[in-house]
C-alpha atoms as a PDB file:
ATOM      1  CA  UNK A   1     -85.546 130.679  35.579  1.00  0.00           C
ATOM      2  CA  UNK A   2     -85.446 129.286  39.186  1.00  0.00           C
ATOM      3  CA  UNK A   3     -84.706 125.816  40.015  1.00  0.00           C
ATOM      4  CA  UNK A   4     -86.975 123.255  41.875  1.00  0.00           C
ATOM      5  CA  UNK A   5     -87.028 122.862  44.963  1.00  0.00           C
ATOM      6  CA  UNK A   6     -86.423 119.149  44.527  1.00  0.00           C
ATOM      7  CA  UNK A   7     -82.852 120.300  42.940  1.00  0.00           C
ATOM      8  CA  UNK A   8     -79.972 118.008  43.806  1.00  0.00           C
ATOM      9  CA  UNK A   9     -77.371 120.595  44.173  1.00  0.00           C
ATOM     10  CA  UNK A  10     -79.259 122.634  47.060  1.00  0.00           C
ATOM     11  CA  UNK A  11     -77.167 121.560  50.286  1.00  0.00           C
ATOM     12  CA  UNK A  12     -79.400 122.493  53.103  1.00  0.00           C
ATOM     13  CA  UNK A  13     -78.482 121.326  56.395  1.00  0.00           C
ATOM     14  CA  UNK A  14     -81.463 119.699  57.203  1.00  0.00           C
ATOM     15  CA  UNK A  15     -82.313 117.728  54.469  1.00  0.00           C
ATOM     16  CA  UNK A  16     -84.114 114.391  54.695  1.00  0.00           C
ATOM     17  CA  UNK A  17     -82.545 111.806  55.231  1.00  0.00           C
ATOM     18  CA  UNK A  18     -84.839 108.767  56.160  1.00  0.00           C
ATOM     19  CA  UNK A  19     -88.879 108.591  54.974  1.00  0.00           C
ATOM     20  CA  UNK A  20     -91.604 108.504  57.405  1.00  0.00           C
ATOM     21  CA  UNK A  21     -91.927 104.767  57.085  1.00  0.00           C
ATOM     22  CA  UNK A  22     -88.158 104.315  57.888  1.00  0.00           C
ATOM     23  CA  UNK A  23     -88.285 105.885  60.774  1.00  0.00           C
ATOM     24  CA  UNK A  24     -91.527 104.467  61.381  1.00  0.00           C
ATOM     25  CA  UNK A  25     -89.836 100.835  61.386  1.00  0.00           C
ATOM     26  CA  UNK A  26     -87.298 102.588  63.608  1.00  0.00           C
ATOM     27  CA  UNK A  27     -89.203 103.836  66.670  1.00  0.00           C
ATOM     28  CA  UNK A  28     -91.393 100.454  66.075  1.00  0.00           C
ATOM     29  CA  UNK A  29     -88.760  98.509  66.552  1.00  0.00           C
ATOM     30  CA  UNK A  30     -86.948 100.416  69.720  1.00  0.00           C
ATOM     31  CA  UNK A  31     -90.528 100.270  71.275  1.00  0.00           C
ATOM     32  CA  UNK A  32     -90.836  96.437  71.187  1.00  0.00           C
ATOM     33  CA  UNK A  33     -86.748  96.416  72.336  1.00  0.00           C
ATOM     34  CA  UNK A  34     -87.674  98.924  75.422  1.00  0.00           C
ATOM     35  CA  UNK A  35     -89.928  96.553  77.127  1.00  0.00           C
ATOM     36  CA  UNK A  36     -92.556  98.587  77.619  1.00  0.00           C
ATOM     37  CA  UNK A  37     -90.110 101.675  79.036  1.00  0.00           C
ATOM     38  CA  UNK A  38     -91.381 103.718  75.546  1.00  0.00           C
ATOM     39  CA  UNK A  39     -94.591 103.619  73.273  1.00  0.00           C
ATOM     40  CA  UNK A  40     -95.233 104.012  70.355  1.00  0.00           C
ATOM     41  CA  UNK A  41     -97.399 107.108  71.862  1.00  0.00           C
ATOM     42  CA  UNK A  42     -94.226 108.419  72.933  1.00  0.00           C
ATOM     43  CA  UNK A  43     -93.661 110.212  69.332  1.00  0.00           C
ATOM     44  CA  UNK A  44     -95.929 112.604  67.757  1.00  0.00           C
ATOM     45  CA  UNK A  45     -95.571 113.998  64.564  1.00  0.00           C
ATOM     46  CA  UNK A  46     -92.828 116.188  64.924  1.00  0.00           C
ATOM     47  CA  UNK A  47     -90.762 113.180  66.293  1.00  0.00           C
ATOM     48  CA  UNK A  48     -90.790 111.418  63.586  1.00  0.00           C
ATOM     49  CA  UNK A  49     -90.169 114.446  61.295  1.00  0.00           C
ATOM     50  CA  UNK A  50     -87.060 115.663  63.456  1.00  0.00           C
ATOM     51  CA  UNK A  51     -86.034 111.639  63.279  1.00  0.00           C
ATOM     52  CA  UNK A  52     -86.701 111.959  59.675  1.00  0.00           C
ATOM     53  CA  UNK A  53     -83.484 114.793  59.539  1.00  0.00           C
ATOM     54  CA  UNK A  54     -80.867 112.720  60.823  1.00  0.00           C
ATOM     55  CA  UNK A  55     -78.584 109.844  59.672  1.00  0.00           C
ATOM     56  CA  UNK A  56     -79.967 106.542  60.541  1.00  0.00           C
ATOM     57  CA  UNK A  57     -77.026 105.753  63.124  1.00  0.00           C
ATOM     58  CA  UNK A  58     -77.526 109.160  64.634  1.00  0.00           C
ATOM     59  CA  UNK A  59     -81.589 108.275  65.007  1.00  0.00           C
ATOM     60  CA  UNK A  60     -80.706 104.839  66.619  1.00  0.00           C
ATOM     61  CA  UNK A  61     -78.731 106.197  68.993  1.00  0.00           C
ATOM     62  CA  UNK A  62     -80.914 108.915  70.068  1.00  0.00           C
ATOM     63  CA  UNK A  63     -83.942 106.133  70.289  1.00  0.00           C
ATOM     64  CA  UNK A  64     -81.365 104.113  72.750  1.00  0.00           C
ATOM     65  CA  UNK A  65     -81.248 107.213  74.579  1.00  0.00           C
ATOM     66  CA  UNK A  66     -84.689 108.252  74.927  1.00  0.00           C
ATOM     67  CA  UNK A  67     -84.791 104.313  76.284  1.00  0.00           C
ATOM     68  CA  UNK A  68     -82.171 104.448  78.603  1.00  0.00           C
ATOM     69  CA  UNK A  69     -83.109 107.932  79.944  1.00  0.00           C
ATOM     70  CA  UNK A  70     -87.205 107.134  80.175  1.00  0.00           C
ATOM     71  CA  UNK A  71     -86.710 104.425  82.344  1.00  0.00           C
ATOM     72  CA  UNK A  72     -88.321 104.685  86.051  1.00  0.00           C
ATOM     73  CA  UNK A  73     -89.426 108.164  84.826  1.00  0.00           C
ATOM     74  CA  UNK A  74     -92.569 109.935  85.355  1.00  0.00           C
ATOM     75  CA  UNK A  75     -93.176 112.287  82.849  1.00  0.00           C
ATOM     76  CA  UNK A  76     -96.001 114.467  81.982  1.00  0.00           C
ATOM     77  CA  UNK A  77     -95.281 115.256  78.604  1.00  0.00           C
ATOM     78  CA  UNK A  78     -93.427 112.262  77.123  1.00  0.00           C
ATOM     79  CA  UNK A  79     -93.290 113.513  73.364  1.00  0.00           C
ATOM     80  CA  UNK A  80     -91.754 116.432  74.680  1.00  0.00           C
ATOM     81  CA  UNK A  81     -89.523 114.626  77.554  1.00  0.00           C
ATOM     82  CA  UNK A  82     -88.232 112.529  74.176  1.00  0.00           C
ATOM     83  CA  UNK A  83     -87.715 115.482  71.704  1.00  0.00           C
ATOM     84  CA  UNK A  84     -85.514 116.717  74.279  1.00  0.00           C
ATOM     85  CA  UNK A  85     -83.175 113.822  74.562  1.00  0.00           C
ATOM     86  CA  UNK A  86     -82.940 113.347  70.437  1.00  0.00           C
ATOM     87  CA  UNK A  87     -81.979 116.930  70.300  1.00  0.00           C
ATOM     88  CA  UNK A  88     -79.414 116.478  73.055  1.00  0.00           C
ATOM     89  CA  UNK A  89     -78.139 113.322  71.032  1.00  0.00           C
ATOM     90  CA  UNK A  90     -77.834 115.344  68.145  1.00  0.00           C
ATOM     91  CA  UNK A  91     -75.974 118.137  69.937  1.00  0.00           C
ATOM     92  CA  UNK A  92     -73.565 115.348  71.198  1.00  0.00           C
ATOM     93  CA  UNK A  93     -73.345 113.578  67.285  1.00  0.00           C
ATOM     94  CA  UNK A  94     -72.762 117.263  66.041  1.00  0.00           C
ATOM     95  CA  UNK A  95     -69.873 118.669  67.795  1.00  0.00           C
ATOM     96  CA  UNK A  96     -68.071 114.851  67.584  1.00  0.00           C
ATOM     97  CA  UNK A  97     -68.063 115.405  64.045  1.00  0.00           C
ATOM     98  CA  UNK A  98     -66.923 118.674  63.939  1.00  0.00           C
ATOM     99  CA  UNK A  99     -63.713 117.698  66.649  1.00  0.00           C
ATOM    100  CA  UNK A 100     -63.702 114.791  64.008  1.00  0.00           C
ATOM    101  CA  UNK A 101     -63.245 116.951  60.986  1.00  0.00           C
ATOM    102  CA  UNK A 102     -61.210 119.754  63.031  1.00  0.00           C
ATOM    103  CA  UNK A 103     -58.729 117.032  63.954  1.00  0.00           C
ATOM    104  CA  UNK A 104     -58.299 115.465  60.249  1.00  0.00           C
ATOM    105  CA  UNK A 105     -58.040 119.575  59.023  1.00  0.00           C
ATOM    106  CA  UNK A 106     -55.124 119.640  61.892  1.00  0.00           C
ATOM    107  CA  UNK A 107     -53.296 116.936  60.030  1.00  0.00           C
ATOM    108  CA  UNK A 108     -53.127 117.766  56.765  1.00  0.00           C
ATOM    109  CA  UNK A 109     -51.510 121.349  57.811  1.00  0.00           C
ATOM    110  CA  UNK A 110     -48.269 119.315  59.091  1.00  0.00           C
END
């Protein structure tokens, strides 16, 4: 028979990593450190569900980001405008990593 799809052993790549209310108490808490730069408004549901994806570290960076980049800024669409910066964080996180991992795979082969 077939396996939940709750099953430990399925390694998708985009797994959750954080709940809702974690990364609730996330974007909460980079709103109150922005100053009034981001709102809570500032992340719609899909936000929070991309946020959701990612390792906490990764998420707090990306919500320093969307701080630092936002401010001064006039933006029509900011859920969009901060989707856009978390996805460039990610990018960034991503290929780190990989050089990370590429460069400990280049040392064992000596």
């Amino acid at each position: 028979g077939g396996g939940s799809k709750d099953d430990k052993t399925s390694k998708s790549k985009w797994s959750r990593k954080m709940s809702d209310d974690q990364v609730e108490t996330l974007v909460r808490n980079a709103v109150s450190e922005s100053k009034g730069v981001i709102k809570r408004d500032d992340f719609d549901a899909k936000n929070i569900s991309f946020l959701s994806l990612l390792d906490r570290k990764v998420a707090e960076t990306a919500l320093k980001e969307v701080i630092k980049r936002s401010k001064n800024q006039k933006v029509r669409n900011r859920q969009a405008y901060c989707m856009g910066i978390i996805i460039r964080v990610v990018k960034k996180e991503t290929e780190k990593t990989q050089k990370e991992k590429a460069g400990i795979e280049e040392d064992d082969k000596e």
